[in-house]
Protein backbone atom coordinates (compact mmCIF):
# COMPACT_ATOMS: atom_id res chain seq x y z
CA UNK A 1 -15.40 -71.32 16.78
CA UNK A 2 -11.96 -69.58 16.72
CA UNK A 3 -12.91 -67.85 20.24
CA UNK A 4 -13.72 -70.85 21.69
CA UNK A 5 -10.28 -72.45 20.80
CA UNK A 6 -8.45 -69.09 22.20
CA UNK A 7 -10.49 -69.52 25.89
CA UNK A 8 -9.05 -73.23 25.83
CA UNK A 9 -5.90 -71.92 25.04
CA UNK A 10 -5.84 -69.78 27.81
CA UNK A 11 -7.13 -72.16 30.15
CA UNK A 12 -4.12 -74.58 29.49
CA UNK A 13 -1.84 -71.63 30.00
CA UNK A 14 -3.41 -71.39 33.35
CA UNK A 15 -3.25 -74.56 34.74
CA UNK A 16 0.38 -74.65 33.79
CA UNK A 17 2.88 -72.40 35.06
CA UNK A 18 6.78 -71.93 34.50
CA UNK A 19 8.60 -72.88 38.27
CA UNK A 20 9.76 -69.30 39.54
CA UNK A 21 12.66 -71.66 40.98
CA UNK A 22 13.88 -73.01 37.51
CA UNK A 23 13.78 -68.84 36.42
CA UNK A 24 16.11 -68.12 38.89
CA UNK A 25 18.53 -70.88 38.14
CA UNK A 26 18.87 -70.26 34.57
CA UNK A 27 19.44 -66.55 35.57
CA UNK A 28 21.86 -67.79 38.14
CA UNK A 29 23.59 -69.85 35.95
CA UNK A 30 23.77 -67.18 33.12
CA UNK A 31 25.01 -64.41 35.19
CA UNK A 32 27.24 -67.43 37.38
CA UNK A 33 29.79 -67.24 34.02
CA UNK A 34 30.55 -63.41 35.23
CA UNK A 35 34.74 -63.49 35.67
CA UNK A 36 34.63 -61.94 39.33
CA UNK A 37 35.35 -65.19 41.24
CA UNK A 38 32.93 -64.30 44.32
CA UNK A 39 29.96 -63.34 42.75
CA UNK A 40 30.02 -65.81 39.90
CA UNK A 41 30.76 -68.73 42.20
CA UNK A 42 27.88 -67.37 44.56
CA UNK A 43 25.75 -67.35 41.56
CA UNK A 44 26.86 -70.58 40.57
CA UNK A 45 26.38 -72.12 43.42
CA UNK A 46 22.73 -70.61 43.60
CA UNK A 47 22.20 -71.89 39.84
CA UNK A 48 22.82 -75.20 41.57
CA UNK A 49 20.54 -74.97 44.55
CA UNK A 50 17.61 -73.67 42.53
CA UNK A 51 17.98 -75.74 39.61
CA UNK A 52 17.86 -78.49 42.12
CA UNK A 53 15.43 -77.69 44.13
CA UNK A 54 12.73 -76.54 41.50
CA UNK A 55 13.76 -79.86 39.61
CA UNK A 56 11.93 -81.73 42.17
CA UNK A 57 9.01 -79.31 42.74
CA UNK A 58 8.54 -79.90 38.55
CA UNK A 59 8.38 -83.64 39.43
CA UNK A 60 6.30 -83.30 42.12
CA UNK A 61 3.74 -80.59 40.82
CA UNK A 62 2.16 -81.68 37.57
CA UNK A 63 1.06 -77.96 37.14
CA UNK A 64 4.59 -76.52 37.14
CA UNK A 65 6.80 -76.78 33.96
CA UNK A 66 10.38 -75.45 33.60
CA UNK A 67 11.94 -78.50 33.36
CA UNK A 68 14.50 -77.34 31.25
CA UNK A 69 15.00 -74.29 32.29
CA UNK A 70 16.06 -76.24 36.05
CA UNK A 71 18.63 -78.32 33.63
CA UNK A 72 19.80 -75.35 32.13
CA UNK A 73 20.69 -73.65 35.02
CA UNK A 74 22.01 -76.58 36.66
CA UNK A 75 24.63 -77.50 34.40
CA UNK A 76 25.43 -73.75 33.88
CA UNK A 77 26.07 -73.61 37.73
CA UNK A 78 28.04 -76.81 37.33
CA UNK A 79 30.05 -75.95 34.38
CA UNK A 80 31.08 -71.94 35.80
CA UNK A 81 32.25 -74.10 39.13
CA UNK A 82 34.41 -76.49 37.09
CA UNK A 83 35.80 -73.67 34.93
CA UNK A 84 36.84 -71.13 38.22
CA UNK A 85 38.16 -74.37 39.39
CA UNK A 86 40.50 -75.32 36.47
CA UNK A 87 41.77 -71.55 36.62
CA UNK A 88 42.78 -71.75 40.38
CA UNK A 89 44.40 -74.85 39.25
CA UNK A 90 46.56 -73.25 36.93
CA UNK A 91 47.64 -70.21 38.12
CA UNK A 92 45.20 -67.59 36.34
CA UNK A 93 42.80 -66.62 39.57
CA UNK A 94 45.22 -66.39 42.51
CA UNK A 95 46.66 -63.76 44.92
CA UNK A 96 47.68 -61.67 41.98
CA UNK A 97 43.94 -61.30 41.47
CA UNK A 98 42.44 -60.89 44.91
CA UNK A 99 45.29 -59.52 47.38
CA UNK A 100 48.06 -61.25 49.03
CA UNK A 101 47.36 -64.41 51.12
CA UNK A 102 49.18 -64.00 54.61
């Protein structure tokens, strides 16, 4: 009876699969946070896109989960934007850090 239950198991995992997508945005996002302006706002805004993106594959594909993986990674992307942002704004990331302007 118990090997029966572990085949259904398995079949469920199957027919559901984590969106590759919402992987790479949480990743994104994560590595996004990374204090070298460039790459972490390249990341972010890839966090963004993907998160995005697999958001509405999720919706559309009853097969694919990740849902909130694709939130994760969103808001990550968002939230490493805002915070490079706010220290351009003030002074902390500016020619001092990356070379002279003009």
């Amino acid at each position: 009876m118990e090997e029966r239950e572990e085949w259904e198991d398995l079949d469920e995992l199957e027919e559901s699969r984590k969106s590759r997508l919402a992987i790479a945005s949480l990743v994104c996002g994560i590595c996004g946070l990374i204090p070298i302006p460039l790459v972490g706002f390249l990341l972010s805004v890839l966090a963004i896109v993907f998160g995005g993106v697999s958001l509405v594959q999720i919706r559309r594909n009853a097969s694919l989960t990740g849902e909130r993986m694709a939130i994760a990674g969103l808001v990550l992307g968002i939230v490493a934007i805002a915070i490079m942002v706010i220290l351009i704004a003030t002074g902390m990331i500016g020619p001092h850090f990356g070379g002279r302007f003009g």
